[in-house]
C-alpha atoms as a PDB file:
ATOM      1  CA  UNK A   1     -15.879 -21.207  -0.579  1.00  0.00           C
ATOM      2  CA  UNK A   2     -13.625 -19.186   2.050  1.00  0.00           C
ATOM      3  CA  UNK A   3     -11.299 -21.559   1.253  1.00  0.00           C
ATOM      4  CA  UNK A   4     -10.682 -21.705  -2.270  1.00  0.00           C
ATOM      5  CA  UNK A   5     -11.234 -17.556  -2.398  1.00  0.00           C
ATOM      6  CA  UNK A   6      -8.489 -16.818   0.270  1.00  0.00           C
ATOM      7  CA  UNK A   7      -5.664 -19.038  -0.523  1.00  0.00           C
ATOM      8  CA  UNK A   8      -6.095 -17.322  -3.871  1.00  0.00           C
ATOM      9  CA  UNK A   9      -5.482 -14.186  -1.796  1.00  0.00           C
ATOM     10  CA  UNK A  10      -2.439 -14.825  -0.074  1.00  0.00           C
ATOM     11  CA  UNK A  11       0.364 -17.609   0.155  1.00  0.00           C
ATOM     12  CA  UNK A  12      -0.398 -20.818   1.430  1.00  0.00           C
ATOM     13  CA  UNK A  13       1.924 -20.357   4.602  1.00  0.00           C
ATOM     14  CA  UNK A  14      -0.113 -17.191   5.323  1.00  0.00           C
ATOM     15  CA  UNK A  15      -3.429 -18.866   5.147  1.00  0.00           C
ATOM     16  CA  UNK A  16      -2.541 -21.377   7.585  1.00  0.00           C
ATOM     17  CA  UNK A  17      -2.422 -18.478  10.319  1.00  0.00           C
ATOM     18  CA  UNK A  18      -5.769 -18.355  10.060  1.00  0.00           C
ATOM     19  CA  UNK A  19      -6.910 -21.611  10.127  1.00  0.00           C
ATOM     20  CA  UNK A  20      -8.320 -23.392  12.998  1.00  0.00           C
ATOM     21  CA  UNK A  21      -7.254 -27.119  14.138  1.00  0.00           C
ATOM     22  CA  UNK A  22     -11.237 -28.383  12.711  1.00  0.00           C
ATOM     23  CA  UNK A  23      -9.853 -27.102   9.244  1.00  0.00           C
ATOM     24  CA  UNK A  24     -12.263 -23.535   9.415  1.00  0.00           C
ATOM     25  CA  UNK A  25     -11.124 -20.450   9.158  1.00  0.00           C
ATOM     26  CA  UNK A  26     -10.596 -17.712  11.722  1.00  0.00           C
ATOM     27  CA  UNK A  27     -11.947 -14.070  10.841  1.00  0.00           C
ATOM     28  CA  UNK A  28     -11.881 -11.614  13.385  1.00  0.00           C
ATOM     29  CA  UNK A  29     -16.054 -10.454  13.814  1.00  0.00           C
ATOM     30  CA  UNK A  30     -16.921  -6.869  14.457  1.00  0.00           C
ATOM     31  CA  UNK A  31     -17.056  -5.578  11.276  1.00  0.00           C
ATOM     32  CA  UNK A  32     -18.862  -3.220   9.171  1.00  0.00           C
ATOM     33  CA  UNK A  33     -20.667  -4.511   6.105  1.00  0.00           C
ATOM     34  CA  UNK A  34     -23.373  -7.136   6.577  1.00  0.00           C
ATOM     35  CA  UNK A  35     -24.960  -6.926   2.834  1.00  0.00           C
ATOM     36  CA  UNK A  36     -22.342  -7.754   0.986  1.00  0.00           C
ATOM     37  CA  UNK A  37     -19.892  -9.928   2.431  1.00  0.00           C
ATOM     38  CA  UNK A  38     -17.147 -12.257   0.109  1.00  0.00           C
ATOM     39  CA  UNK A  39     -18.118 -15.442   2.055  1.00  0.00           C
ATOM     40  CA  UNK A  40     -20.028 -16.191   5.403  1.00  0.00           C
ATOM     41  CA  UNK A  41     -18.092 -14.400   8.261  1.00  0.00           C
ATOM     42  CA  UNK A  42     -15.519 -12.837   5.569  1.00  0.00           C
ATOM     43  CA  UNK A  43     -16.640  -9.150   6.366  1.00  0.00           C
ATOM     44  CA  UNK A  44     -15.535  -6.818   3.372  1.00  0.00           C
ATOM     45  CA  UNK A  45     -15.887  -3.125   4.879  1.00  0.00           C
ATOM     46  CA  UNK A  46     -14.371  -1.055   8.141  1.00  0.00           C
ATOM     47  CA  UNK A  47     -15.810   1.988   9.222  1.00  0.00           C
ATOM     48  CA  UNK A  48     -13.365   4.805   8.787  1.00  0.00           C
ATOM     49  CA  UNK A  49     -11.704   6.724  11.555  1.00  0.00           C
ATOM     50  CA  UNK A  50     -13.157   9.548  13.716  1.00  0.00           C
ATOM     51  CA  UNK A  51     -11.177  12.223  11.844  1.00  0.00           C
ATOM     52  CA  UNK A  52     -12.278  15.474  10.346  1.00  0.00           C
ATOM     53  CA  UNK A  53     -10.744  14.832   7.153  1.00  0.00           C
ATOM     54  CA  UNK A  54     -12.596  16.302   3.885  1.00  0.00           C
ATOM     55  CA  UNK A  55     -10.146  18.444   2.085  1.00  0.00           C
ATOM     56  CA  UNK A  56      -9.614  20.600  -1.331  1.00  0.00           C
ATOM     57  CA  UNK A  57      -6.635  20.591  -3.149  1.00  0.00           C
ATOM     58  CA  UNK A  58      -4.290  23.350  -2.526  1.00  0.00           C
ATOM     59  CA  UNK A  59      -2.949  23.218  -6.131  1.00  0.00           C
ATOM     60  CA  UNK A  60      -6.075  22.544  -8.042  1.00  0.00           C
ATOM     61  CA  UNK A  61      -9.721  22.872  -6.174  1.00  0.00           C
ATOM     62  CA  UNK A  62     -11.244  20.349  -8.645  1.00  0.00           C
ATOM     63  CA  UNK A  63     -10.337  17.467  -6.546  1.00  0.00           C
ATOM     64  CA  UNK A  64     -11.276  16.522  -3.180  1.00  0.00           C
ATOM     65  CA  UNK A  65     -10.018  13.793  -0.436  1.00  0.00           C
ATOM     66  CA  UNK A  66     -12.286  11.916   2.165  1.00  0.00           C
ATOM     67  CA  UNK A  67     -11.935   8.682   3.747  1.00  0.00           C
ATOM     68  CA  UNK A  68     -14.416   5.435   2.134  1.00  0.00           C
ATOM     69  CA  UNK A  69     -17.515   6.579   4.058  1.00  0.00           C
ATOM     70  CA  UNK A  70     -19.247   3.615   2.906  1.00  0.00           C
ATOM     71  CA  UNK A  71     -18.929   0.129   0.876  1.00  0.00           C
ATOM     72  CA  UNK A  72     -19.705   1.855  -1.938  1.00  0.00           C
ATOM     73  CA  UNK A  73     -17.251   3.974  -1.916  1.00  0.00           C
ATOM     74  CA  UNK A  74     -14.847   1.502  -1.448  1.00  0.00           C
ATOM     75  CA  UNK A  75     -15.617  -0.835  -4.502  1.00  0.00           C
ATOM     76  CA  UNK A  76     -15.308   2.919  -6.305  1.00  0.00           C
ATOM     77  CA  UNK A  77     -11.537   3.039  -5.033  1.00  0.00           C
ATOM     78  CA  UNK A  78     -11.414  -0.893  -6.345  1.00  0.00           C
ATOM     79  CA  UNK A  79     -12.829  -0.440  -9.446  1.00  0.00           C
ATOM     80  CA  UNK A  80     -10.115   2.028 -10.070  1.00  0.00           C
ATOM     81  CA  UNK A  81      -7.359  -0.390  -8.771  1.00  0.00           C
ATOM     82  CA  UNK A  82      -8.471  -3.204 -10.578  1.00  0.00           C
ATOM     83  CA  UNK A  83      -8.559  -0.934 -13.679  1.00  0.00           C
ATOM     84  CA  UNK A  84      -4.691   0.822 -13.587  1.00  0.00           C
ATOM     85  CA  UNK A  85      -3.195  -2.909 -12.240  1.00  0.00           C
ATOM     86  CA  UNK A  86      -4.725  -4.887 -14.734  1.00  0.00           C
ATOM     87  CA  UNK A  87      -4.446  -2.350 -17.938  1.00  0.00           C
ATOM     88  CA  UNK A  88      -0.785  -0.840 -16.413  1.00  0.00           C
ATOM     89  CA  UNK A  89       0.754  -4.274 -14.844  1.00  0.00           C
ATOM     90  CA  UNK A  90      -1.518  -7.081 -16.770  1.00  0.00           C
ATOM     91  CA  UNK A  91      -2.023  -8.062 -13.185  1.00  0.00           C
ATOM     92  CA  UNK A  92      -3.990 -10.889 -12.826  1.00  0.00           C
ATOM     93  CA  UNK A  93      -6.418 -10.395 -10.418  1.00  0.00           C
ATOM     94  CA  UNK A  94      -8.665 -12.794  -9.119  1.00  0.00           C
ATOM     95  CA  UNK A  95     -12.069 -11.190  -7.884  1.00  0.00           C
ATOM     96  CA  UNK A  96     -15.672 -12.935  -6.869  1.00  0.00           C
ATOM     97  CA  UNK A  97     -17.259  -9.304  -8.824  1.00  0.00           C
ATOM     98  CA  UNK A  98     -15.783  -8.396 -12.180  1.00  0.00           C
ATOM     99  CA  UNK A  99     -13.658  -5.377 -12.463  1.00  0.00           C
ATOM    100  CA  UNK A 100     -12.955  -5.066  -8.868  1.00  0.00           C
ATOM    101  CA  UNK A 101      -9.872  -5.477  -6.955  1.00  0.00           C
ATOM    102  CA  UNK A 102     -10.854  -7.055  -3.786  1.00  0.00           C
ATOM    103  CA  UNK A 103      -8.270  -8.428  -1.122  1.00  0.00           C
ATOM    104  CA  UNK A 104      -8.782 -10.107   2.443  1.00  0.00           C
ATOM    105  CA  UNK A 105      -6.680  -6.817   3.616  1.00  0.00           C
ATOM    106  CA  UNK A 106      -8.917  -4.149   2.413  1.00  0.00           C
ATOM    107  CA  UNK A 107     -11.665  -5.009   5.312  1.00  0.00           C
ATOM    108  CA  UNK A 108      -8.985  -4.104   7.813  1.00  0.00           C
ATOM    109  CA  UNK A 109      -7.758  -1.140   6.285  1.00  0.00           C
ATOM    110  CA  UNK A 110      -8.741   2.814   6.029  1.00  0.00           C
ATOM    111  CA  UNK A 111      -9.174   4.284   2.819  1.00  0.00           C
ATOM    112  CA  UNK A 112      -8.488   7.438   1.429  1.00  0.00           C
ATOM    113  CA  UNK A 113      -9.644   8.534  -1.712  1.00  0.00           C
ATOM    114  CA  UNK A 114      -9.638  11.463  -3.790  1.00  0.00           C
ATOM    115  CA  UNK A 115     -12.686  12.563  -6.016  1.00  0.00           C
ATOM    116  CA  UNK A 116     -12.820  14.890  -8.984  1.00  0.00           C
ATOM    117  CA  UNK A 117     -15.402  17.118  -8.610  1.00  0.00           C
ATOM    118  CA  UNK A 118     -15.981  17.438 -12.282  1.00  0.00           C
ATOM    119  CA  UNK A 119     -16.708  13.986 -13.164  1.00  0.00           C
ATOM    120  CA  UNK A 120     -17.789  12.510  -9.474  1.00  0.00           C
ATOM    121  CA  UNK A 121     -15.143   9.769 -10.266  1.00  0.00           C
ATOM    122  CA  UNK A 122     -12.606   8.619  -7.395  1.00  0.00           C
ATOM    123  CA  UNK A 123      -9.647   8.774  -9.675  1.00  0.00           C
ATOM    124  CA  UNK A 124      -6.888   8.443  -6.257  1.00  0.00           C
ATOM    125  CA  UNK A 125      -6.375   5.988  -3.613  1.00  0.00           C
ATOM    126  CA  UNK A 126      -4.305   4.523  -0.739  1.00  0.00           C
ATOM    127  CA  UNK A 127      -5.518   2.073   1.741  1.00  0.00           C
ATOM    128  CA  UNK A 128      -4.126   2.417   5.424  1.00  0.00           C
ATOM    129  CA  UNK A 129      -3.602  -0.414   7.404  1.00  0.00           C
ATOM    130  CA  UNK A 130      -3.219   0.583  11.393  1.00  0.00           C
ATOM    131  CA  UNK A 131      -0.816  -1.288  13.856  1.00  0.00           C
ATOM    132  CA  UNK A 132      -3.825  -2.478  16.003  1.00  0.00           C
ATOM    133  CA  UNK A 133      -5.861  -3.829  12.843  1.00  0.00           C
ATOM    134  CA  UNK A 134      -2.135  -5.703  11.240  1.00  0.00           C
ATOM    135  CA  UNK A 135      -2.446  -7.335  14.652  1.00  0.00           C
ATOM    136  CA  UNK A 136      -5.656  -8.463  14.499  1.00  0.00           C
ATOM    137  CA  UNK A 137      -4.624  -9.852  10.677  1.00  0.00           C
ATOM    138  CA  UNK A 138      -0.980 -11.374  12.417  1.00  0.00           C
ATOM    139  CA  UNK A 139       0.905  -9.510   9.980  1.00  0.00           C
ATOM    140  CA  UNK A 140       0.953  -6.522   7.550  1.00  0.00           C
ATOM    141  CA  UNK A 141       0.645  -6.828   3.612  1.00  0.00           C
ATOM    142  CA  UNK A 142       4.183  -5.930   3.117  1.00  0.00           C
ATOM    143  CA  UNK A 143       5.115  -9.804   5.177  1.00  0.00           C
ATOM    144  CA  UNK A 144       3.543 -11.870   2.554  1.00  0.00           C
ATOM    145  CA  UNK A 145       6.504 -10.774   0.229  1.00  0.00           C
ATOM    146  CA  UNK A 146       9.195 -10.004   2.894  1.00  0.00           C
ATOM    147  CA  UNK A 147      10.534 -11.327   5.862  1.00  0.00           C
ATOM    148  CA  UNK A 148      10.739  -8.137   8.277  1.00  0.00           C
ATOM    149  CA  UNK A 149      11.515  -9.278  11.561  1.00  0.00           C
ATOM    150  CA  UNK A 150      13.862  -6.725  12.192  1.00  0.00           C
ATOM    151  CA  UNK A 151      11.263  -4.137  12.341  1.00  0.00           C
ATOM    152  CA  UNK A 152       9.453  -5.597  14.820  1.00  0.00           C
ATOM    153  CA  UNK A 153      10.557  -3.083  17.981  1.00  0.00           C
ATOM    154  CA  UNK A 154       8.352  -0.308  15.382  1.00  0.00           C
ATOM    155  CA  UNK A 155       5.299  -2.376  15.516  1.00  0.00           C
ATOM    156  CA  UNK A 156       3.673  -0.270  17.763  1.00  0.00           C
ATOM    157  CA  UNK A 157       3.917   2.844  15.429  1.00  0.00           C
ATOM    158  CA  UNK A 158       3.961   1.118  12.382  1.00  0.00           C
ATOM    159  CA  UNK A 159       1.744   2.208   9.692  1.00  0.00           C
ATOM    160  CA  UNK A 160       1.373   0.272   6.117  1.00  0.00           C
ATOM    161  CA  UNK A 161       0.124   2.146   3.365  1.00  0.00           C
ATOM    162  CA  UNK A 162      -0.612   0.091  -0.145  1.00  0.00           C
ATOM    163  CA  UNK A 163      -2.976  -0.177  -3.033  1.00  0.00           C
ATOM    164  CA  UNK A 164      -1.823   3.247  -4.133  1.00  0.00           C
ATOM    165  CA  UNK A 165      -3.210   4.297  -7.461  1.00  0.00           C
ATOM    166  CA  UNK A 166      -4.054   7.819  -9.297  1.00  0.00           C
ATOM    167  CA  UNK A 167      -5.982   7.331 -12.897  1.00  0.00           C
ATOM    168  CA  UNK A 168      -3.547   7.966 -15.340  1.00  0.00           C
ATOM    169  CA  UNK A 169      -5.558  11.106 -16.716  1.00  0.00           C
ATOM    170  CA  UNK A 170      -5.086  12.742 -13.468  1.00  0.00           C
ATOM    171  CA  UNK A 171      -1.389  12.538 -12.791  1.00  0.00           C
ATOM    172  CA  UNK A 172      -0.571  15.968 -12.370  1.00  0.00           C
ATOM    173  CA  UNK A 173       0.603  16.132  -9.151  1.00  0.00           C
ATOM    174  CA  UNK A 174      -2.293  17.226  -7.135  1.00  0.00           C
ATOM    175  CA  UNK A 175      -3.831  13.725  -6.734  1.00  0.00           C
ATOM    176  CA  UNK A 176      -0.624  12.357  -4.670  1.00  0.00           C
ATOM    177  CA  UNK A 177      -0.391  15.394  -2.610  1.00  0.00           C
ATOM    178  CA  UNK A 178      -3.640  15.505  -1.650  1.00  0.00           C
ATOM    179  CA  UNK A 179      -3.238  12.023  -0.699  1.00  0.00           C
ATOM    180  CA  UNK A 180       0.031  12.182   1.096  1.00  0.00           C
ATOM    181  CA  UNK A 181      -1.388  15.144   3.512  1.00  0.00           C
ATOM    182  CA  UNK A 182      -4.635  12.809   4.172  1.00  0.00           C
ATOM    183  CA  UNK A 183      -1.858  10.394   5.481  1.00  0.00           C
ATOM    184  CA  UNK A 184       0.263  13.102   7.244  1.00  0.00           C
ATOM    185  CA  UNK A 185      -2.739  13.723   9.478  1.00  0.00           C
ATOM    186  CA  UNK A 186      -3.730  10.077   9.922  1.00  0.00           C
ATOM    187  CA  UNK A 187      -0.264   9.944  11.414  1.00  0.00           C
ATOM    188  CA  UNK A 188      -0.148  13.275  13.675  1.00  0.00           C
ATOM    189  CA  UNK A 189      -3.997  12.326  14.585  1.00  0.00           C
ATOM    190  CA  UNK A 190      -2.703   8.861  16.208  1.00  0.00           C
ATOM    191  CA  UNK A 191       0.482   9.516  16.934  1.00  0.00           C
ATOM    192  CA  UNK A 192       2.478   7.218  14.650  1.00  0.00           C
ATOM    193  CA  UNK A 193       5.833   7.598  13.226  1.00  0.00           C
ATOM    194  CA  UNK A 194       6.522   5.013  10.830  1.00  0.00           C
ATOM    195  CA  UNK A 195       5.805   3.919   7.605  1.00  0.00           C
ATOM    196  CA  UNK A 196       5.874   1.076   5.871  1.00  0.00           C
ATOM    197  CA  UNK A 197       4.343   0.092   2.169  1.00  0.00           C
ATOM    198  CA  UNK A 198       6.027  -2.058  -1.024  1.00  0.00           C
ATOM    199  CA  UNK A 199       6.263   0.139  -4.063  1.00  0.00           C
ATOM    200  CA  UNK A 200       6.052  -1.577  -7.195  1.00  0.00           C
ATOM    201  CA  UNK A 201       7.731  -1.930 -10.672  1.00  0.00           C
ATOM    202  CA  UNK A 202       6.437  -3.721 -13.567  1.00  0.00           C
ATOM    203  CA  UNK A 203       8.295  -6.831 -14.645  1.00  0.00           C
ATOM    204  CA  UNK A 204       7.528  -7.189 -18.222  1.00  0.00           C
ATOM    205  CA  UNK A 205      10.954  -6.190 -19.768  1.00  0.00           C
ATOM    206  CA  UNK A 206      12.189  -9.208 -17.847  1.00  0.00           C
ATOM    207  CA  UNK A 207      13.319  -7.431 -14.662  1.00  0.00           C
ATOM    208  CA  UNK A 208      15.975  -5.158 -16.137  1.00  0.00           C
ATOM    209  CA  UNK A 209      14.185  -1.617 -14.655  1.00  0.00           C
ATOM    210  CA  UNK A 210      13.805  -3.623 -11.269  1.00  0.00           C
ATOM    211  CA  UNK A 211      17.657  -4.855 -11.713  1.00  0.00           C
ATOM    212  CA  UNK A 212      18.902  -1.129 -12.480  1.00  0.00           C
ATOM    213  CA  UNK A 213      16.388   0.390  -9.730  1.00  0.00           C
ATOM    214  CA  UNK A 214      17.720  -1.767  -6.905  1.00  0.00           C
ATOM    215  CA  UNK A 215      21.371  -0.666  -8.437  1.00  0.00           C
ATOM    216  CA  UNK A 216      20.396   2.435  -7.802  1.00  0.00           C
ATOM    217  CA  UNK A 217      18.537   2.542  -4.613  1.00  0.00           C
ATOM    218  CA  UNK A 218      21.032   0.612  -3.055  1.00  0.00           C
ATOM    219  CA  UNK A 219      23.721   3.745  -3.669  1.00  0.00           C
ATOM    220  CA  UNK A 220      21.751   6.700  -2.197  1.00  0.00           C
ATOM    221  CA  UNK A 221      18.619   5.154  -0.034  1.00  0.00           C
ATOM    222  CA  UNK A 222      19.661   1.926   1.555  1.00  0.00           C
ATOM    223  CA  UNK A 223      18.233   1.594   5.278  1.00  0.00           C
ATOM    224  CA  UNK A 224      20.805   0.787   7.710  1.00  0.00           C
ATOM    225  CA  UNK A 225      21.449  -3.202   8.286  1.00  0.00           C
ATOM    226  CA  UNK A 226      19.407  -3.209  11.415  1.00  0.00           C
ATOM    227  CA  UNK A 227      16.183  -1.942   9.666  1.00  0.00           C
ATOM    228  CA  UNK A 228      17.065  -4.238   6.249  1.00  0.00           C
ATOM    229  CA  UNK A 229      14.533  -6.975   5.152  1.00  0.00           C
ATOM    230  CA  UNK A 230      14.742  -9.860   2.955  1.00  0.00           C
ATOM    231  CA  UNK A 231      12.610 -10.677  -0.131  1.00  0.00           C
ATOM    232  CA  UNK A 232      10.379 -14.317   0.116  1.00  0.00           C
ATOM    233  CA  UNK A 233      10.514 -14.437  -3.520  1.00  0.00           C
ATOM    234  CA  UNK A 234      13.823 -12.383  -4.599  1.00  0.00           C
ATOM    235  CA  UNK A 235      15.061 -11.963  -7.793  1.00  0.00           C
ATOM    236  CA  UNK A 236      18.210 -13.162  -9.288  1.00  0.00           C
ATOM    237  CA  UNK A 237      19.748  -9.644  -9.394  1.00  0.00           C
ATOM    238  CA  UNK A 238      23.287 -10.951 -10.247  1.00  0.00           C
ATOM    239  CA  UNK A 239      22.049 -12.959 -13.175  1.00  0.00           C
ATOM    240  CA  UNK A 240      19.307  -9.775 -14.980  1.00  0.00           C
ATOM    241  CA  UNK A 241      20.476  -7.260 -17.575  1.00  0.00           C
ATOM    242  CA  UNK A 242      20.446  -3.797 -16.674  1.00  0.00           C
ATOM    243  CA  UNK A 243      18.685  -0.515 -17.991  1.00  0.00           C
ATOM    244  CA  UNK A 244      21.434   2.045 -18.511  1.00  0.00           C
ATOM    245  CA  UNK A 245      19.412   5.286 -18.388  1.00  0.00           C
ATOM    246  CA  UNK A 246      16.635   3.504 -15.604  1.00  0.00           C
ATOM    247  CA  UNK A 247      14.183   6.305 -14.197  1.00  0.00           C
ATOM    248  CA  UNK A 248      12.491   6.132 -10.989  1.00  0.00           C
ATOM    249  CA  UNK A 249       8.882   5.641 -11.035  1.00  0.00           C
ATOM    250  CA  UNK A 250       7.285   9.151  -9.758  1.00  0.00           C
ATOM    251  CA  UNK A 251       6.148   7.215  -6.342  1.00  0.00           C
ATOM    252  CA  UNK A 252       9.454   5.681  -5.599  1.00  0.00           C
ATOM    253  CA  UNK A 253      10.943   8.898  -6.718  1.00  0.00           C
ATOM    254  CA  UNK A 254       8.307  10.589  -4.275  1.00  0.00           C
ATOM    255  CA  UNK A 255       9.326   8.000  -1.732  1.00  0.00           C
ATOM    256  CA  UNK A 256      12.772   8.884  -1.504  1.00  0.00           C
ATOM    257  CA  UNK A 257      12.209  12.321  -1.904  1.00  0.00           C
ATOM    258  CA  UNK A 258      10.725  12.712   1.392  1.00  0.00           C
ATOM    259  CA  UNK A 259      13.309  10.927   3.343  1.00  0.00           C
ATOM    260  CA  UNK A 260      12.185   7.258   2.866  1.00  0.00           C
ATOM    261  CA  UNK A 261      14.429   3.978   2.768  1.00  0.00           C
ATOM    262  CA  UNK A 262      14.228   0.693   1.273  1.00  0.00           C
ATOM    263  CA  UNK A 263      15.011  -1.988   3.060  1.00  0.00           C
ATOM    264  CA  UNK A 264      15.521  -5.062   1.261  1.00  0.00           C
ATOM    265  CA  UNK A 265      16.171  -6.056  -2.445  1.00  0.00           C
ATOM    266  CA  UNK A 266      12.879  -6.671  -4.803  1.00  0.00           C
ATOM    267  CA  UNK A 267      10.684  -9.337  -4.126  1.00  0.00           C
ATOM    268  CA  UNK A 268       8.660 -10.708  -6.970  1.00  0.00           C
ATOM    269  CA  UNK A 269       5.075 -10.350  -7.266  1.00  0.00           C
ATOM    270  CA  UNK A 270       3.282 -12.900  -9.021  1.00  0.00           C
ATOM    271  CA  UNK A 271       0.205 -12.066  -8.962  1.00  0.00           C
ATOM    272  CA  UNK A 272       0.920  -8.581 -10.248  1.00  0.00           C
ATOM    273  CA  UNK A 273       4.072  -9.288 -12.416  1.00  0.00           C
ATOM    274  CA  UNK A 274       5.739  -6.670 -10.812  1.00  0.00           C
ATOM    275  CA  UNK A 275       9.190  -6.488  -8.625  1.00  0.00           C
ATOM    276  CA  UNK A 276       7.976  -4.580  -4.959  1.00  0.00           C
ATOM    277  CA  UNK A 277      10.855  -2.628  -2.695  1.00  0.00           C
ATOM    278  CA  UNK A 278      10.224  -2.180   0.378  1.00  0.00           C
ATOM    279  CA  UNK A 279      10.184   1.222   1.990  1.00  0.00           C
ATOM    280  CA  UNK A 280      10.173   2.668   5.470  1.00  0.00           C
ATOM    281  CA  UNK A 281       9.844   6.457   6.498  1.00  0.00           C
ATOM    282  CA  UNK A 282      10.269   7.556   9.647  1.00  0.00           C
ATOM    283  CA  UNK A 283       8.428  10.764  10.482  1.00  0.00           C
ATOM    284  CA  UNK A 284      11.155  12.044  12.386  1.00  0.00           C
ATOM    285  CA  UNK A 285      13.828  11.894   9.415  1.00  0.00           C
ATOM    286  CA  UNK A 286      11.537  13.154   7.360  1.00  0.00           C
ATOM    287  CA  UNK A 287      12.818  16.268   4.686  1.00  0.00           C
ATOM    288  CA  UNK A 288      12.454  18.937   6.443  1.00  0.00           C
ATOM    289  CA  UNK A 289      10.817  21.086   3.279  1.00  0.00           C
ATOM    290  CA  UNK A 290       8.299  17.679   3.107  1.00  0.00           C
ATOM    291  CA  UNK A 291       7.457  18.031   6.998  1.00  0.00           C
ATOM    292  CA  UNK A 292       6.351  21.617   6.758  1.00  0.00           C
ATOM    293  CA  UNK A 293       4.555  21.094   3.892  1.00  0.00           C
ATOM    294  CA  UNK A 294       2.160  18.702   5.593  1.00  0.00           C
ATOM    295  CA  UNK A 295       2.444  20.296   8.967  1.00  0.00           C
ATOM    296  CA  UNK A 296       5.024  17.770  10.622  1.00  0.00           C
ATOM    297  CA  UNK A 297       7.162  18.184  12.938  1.00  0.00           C
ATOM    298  CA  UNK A 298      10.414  16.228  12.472  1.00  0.00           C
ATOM    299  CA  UNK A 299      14.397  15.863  14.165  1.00  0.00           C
ATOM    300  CA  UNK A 300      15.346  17.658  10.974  1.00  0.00           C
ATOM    301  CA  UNK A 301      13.507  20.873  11.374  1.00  0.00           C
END
């Protein structure tokens, strides 16, 4: 049963991390959530950090942000994702509960979410992953599509943010702020300065907006060659038509907005259909109009 459900989860080289010389499975123990667990010793929930984090919107006091207090709230911030990936991507997503987007990763992670107070509904989400808890997993998210060895000396400080998803009826701005200053204070509160997280773009015109984004992101946000990555699954950029008039996606735009990088070409996404950069921001290079927004201090101020 672990079997079968996590080598649907991640690759096959990935799995075999895990697995111990008898065949089994190694999870790390220790973990919150003993009702309702995926498999025996699979736990499925992480109790959130110590941080005073419950915050209004500055732009619109309908919504509010909090970290998963509970599993509940958690499978409310999955029920989302599994609802914008599947209706937005056609990813296929294979879950043991129906409607609910459930990986091996989430149990490490923290995650934020953002609640409108009309409705009660958590309509915005990101899921954290520390440096201490990617150790405990042997790797982040971001390595089962990339190879980033050269980021290794940043370990230490190295933050991976994923899973992020807003409902599309509440893309108005407010839901990604809110969300970006819950992770500005994760990272002043623990003293990290990096960030890493794969930003994704659908592949159902055949790759051409993934072609004529990398085109683009190439020219004007291209990490240096020490910092550079390299896709497990790339696509055949050379050989894909390209979208003359290609427009960022608002949370690469975002991204790059703020003073983030990519660092390699797209890797392909199967699961998901989608094409996924790679970005890393570095606090300290962060805009300076971005880093007093949210309170940080960086080189650039």
């Amino acid at each position: 049963m672990i079997k079968h459900y996590f080598r649907k989860l991640v690759p096959q080289a990935w799995a075999q991390k895990f697995q111990k010389s008898d065949g089994s499975y190694l999870f790390q123990p220790g973990l919150v959530g003993k009702k309702d667990s995926i498999a025996a010793n699979l736990p499925v929930f992480r109790a959130p950090p110590s941080i005073a984090l419950y915050e209004k919107s500055e732009l619109n006091e309908r919504y509010t942000m909090c970290f998963a207090r509970s599993l509940e709230e958690l499978r409310e911030a999955q029920r989302l994702r599994y609802s914008v990936f599947t209706q937005e991507y056609q990813a296929t997503i294979s879950s043991r509960i129906l409607g609910v987007d459930e990986d091996l990763f989430d149990a490490y992670c923290d995650h934020l979410i953002v609640r409108d107070q009309q409705s009660q509904e958590v309509v915005g989400t990101y899921r954290i992953l520390d440096p201490h808890q990617a150790k405990r997993l042997k790797g982040y998210y971001s390595e089962t599509e990339f190879f980033i060895t050269r980021l290794n000396d940043l370990r230490g400080s190295m933050v991976e943010l994923g899973r992020s998803c807003v409902h599309p009826s509440h893309r108005n701005g407010s839901v990604i702020m809110l969300l970006w200053s819950g992770i500005a204070r994760y990272m002043q509160h623990f003293g990290y300065s990096n960030l890493i997280g794969c930003a994704s773009v659908s592949m159902r015109d055949g790759g051409r907006t993934a072609a004529s984004l990398w085109d683009l992101l190439e020219r004007k946000a291209l990490a240096p060659s020490e910092l550079m990555g390299f896709p497990r699954h790339p696509l055949p950029l050379e050989r894909l038509d390209r979208e003359p008039n290609v427009i960022e996606p608002a949370l690469i735009k975002g991204y790059v907005r703020i003073g983030a990088k990519v660092c390699s070409p797209p890797s392909w996404d199967p699961d998901f259909n989608t094409a996924d950069f790679l970005m890393l921001l570095n606090l300290n290079a962060m805009n300076p109009k971005y880093a007093r927004h949210f309170g940080i201090r960086s080189s650039n101020n």
